[in-house]
Structure formats: C-alpha cells, structure tokens
Protein backbone atom coordinates (compact mmCIF):
# COMPACT_ATOMS: atom_id res chain seq x y z
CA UNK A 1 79.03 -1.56 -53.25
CA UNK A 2 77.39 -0.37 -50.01
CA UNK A 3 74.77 1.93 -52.47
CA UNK A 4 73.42 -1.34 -54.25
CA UNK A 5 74.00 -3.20 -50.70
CA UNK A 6 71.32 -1.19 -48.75
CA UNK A 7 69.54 -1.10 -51.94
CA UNK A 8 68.79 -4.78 -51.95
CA UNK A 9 66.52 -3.80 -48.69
CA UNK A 10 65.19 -0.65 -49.77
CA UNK A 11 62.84 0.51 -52.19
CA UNK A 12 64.88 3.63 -54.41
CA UNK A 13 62.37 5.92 -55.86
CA UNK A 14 62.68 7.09 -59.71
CA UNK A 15 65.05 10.07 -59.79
CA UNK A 16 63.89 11.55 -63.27
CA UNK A 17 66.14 14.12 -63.27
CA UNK A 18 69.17 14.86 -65.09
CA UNK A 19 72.95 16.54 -65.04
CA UNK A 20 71.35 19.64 -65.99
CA UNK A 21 68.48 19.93 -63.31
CA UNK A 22 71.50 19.36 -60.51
CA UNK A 23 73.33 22.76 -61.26
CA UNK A 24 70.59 24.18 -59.70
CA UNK A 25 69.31 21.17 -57.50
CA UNK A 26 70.87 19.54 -54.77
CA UNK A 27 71.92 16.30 -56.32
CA UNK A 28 71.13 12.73 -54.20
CA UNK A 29 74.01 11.42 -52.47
CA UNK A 30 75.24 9.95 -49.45
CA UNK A 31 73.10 11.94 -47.15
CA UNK A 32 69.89 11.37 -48.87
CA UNK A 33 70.32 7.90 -48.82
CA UNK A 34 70.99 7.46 -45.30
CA UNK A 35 68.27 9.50 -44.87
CA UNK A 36 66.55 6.67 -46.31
CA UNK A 37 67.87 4.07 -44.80
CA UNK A 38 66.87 5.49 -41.75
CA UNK A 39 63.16 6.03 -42.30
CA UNK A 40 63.18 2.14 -43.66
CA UNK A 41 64.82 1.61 -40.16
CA UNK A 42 62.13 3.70 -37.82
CA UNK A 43 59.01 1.82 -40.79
CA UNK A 44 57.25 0.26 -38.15
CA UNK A 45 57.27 2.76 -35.35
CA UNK A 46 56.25 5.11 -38.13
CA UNK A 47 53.07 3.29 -39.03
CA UNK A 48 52.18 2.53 -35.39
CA UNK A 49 52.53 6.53 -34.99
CA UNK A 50 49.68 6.60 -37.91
CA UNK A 51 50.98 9.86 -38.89
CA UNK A 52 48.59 12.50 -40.68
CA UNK A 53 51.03 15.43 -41.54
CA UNK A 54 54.38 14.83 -43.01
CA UNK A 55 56.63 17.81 -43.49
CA UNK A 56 59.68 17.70 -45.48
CA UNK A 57 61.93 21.20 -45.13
CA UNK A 58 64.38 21.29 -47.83
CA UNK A 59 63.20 18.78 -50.15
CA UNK A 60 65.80 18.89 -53.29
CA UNK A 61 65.43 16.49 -55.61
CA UNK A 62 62.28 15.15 -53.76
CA UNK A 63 63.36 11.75 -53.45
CA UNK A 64 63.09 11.52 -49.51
CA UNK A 65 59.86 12.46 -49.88
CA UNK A 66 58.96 10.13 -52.61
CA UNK A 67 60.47 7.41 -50.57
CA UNK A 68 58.60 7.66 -47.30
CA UNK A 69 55.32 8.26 -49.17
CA UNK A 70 55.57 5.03 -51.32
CA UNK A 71 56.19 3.18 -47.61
CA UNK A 72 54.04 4.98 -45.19
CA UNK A 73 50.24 5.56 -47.29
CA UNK A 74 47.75 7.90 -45.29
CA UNK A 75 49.04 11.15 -44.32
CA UNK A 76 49.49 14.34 -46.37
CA UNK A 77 52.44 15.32 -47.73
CA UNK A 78 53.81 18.64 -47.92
CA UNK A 79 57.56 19.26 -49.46
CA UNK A 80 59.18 22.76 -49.19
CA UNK A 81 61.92 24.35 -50.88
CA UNK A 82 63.31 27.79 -51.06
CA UNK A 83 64.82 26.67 -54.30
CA UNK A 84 61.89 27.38 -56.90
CA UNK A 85 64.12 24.38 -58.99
CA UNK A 86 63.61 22.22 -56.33
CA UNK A 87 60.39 23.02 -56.69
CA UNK A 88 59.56 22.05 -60.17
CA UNK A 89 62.23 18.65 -59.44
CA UNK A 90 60.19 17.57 -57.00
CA UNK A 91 57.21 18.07 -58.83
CA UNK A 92 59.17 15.33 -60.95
CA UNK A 93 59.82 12.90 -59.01
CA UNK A 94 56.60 12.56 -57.59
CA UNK A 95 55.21 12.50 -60.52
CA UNK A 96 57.82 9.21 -62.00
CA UNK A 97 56.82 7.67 -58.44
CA UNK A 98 53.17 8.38 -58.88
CA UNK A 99 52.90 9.60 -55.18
CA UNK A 100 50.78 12.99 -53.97
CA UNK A 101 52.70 15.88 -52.56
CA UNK A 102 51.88 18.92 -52.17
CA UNK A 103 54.74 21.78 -52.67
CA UNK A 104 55.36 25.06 -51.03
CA UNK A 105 58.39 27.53 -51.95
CA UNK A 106 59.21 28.99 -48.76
CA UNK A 107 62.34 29.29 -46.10
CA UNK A 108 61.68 27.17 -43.38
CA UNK A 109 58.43 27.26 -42.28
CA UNK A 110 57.85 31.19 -43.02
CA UNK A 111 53.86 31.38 -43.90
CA UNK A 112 53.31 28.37 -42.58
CA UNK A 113 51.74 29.26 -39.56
CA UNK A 114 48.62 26.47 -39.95
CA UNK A 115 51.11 23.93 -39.84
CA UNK A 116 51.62 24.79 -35.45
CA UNK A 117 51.04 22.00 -33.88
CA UNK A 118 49.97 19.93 -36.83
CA UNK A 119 53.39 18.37 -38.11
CA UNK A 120 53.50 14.21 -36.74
CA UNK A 121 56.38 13.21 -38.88
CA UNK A 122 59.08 16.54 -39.86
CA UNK A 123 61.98 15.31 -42.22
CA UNK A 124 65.20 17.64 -42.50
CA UNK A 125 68.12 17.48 -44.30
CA UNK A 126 69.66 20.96 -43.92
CA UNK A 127 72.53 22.25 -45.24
CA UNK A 128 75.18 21.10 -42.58
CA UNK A 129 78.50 21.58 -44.07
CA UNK A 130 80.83 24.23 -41.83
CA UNK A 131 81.51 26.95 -44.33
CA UNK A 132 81.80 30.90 -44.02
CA UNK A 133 78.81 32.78 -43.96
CA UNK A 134 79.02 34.40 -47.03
CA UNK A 135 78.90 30.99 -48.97
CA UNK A 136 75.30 30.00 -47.64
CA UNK A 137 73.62 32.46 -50.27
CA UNK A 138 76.70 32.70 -53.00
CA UNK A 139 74.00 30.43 -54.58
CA UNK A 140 71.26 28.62 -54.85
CA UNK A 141 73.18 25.41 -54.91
CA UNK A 142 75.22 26.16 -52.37
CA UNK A 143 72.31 27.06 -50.01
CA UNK A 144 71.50 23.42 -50.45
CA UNK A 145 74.90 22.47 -48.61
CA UNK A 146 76.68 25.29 -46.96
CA UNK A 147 76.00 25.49 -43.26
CA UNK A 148 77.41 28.23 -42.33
CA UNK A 149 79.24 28.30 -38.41
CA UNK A 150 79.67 24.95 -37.20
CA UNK A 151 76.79 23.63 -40.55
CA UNK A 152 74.32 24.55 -37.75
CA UNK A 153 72.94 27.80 -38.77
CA UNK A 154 69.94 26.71 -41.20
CA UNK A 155 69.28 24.01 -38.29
CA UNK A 156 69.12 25.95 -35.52
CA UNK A 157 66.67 28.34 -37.01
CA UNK A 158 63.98 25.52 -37.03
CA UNK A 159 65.57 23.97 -34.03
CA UNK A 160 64.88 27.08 -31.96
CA UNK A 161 61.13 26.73 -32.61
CA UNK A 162 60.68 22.83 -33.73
CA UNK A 163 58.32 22.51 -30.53
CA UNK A 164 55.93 24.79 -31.75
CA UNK A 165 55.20 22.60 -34.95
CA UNK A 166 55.12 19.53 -34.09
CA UNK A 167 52.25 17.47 -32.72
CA UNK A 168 52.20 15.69 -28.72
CA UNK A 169 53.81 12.65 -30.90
CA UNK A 170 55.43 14.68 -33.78
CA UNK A 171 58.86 13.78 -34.21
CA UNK A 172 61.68 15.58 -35.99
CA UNK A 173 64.31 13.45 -38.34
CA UNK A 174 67.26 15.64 -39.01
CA UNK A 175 70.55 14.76 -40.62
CA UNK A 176 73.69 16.15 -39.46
CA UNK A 177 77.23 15.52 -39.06
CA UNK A 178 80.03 15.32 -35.89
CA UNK A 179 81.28 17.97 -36.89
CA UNK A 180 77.41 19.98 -36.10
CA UNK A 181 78.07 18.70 -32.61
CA UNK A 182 74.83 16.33 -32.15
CA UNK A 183 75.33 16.28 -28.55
CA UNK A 184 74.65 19.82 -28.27
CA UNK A 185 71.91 19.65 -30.05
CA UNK A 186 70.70 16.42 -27.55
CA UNK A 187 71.26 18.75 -24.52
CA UNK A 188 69.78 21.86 -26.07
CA UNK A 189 66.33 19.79 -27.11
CA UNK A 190 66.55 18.19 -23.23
CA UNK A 191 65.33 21.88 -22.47
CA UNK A 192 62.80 22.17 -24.76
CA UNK A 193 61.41 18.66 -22.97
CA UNK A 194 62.82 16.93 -26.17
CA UNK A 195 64.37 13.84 -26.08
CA UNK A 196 67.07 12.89 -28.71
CA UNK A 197 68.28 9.78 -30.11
CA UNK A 198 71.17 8.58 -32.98
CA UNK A 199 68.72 6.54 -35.49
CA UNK A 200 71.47 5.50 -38.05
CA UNK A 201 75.09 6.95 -38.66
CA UNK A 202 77.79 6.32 -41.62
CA UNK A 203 81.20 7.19 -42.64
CA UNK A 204 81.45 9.28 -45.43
CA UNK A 205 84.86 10.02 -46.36
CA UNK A 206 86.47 11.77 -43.48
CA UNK A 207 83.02 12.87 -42.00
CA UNK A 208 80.35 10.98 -39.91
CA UNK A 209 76.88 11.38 -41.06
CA UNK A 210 73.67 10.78 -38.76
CA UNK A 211 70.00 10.63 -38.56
CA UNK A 212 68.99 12.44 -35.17
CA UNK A 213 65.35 11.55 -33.79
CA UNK A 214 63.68 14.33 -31.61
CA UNK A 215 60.65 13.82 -30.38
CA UNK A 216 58.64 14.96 -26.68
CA UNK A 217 59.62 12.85 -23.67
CA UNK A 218 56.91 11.34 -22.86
C-alpha cells in the first residue's frame, strides 16, 4: 500500500490513541501523513535553517508534531489547539514518543502575541474542506475539517497576518487542497513579499492534496 510504502522512508510516531479519543479528535489520515512526508522531504533545508521556534496551529492528534520533533532536535515546540481534547491527545502522543512540547488551547494565535516575529518553522493543517458556514462550529470535530467558503476561511485568518509571526527566515507549511485555490493564495502572499512554492501533492480520492511553502523572498 502507498501508507506502508512511504512508511518504509519515514519514521511514524506512536499514535496512542484510540476509537474513542477520535470522536472528539481529528483522527490521522491522508493529510497528516503527507504532511509528513513533506517535512521528511524539506529535512535538510530544515536543519540548515537551525530553527528555534516551531509552531504547530491545529495540532489534533499531535502526531505532526511528534514527527518533526523526533527529526529536527533543538528548537522549542509549541502545539495549539482550540480543541481542549486535542489538547490532552497531544499531551499523549508526546508523551508515547518521548518528545517535549509545550501546549496552548487557543484559536489561532489569539494571546499569543510573544510569539511576533519569533515563529522560524509554522506547521498548519487547517480545516480545508468547502462546507457551509454553519458546519465549521456544529462541532468540535467538525471544526477540525470543515472549511467553510472555498475550505479557506480558518486559513485565511492566519494567512492575513502570517507575516507578522514569522521570523526574516520563518517559513509557513500549510496543507490545502485544489479545490482552496493554491494559486490564489501564491499571488495573495506575492503581496505580502511572500514567495510560495508546491512542496509535495497527492491524490486522495477525487481531491488533490498539497503542502504549500511560504516563506519571505529573499
């Protein structure tokens, strides 16, 4: 299978969660494990960035997380959830993969005003499927995955200010689908003297996931 495929070249944290920790918690899947895939991809540009702040928005199950912190020692870690579930799941799997993370239930990056300017490496996987409005707070599940107008409204409340937090070399992984129309986002960041770039993309079902790169042209 493609799953124990990209396995074979990539270290899969512990998930030590189970059926009844994902009716509240947004479940690994195809997403998270492109996300992955990605970060394995970007490793070495990522350790010659030397990164001291990683920021995770939306960090679920915590296994993104758990994965880049296993590959890239050094930097802090800081995982946030509005989910309070998410929360304590997290707390989890760092725990099973015996890496340090520090946790912070907020939306976004509300109260996080130290973090300006601070954030090298920011990991996002919002939620990003095209629903109607109403269904992004029907629950806290579906916060995890519904998106809203085109999947982009979640996204383009930290895209509109993603400049102000990170760093001269921070960069922003985000993970979105055609359907979120990436190439908007490209020319919107252009503005913002962001440059964006496709780091990995899959089929999944009748969809096309990505991993967007945005980072300061320098």
């Amino acid at each position: 299978s493609r799953r124990s495929m990209a396995a074979s070249t990539r270290f899969d944290p512990i998930i030590p969660l189970t059926g009844d920790d994902f009716e509240h918690v947004y479940e690994p899947a195809e997403d998270s494990f492109l996300f992955m895939d990605a970060l394995g991809k970007d490793l070495a540009a990522l350790r010659d960035l030397d990164p001291s702040l990683v920021v995770e928005l939306g960090c679920g199950s915590g296994i993104v997380s758990a994965y880049l912190a296993k590959q890239l020692p050094g930097p802090s870690f800081l995982a946030v959830d509005i989910n309070p579930h998410a929360l304590r799941a997290s707390q989890r799997t760092f725990e099973a993969n015996q890496v340090s993370v520090e946790l912070v239930q907020t939306d976004l990056m509300m109260g996080l005003p130290r973090l300006k300017g601070k954030v090298d490496v920011l990991l996002f996987n919002p939620p990003y499927v095209p629903t109607p409005k109403e269904e992004m707070t029907s629950s806290l599940i579906s916060m995890s995955w519904a998106g809203g107008d085109k999947g982009r409204e979640v996204t383009d409340r930290l895209l509109e200010r993603v400049e102000e937090y990170l760093s001269d070399r921070g960069r922003l992984y985000l993970v979105a689908l055609d359907s979120n129309d990436p190439q908007g986002i490209s020319r919107w960041m252009h503005t913002k003297g962001l440059k964006t770039r496709v780091v990995m993309k899959r089929q999944a079902g009748i969809e096309r996931l990505m991993i967007l790169c945005v980072q300061r042209e320098l």
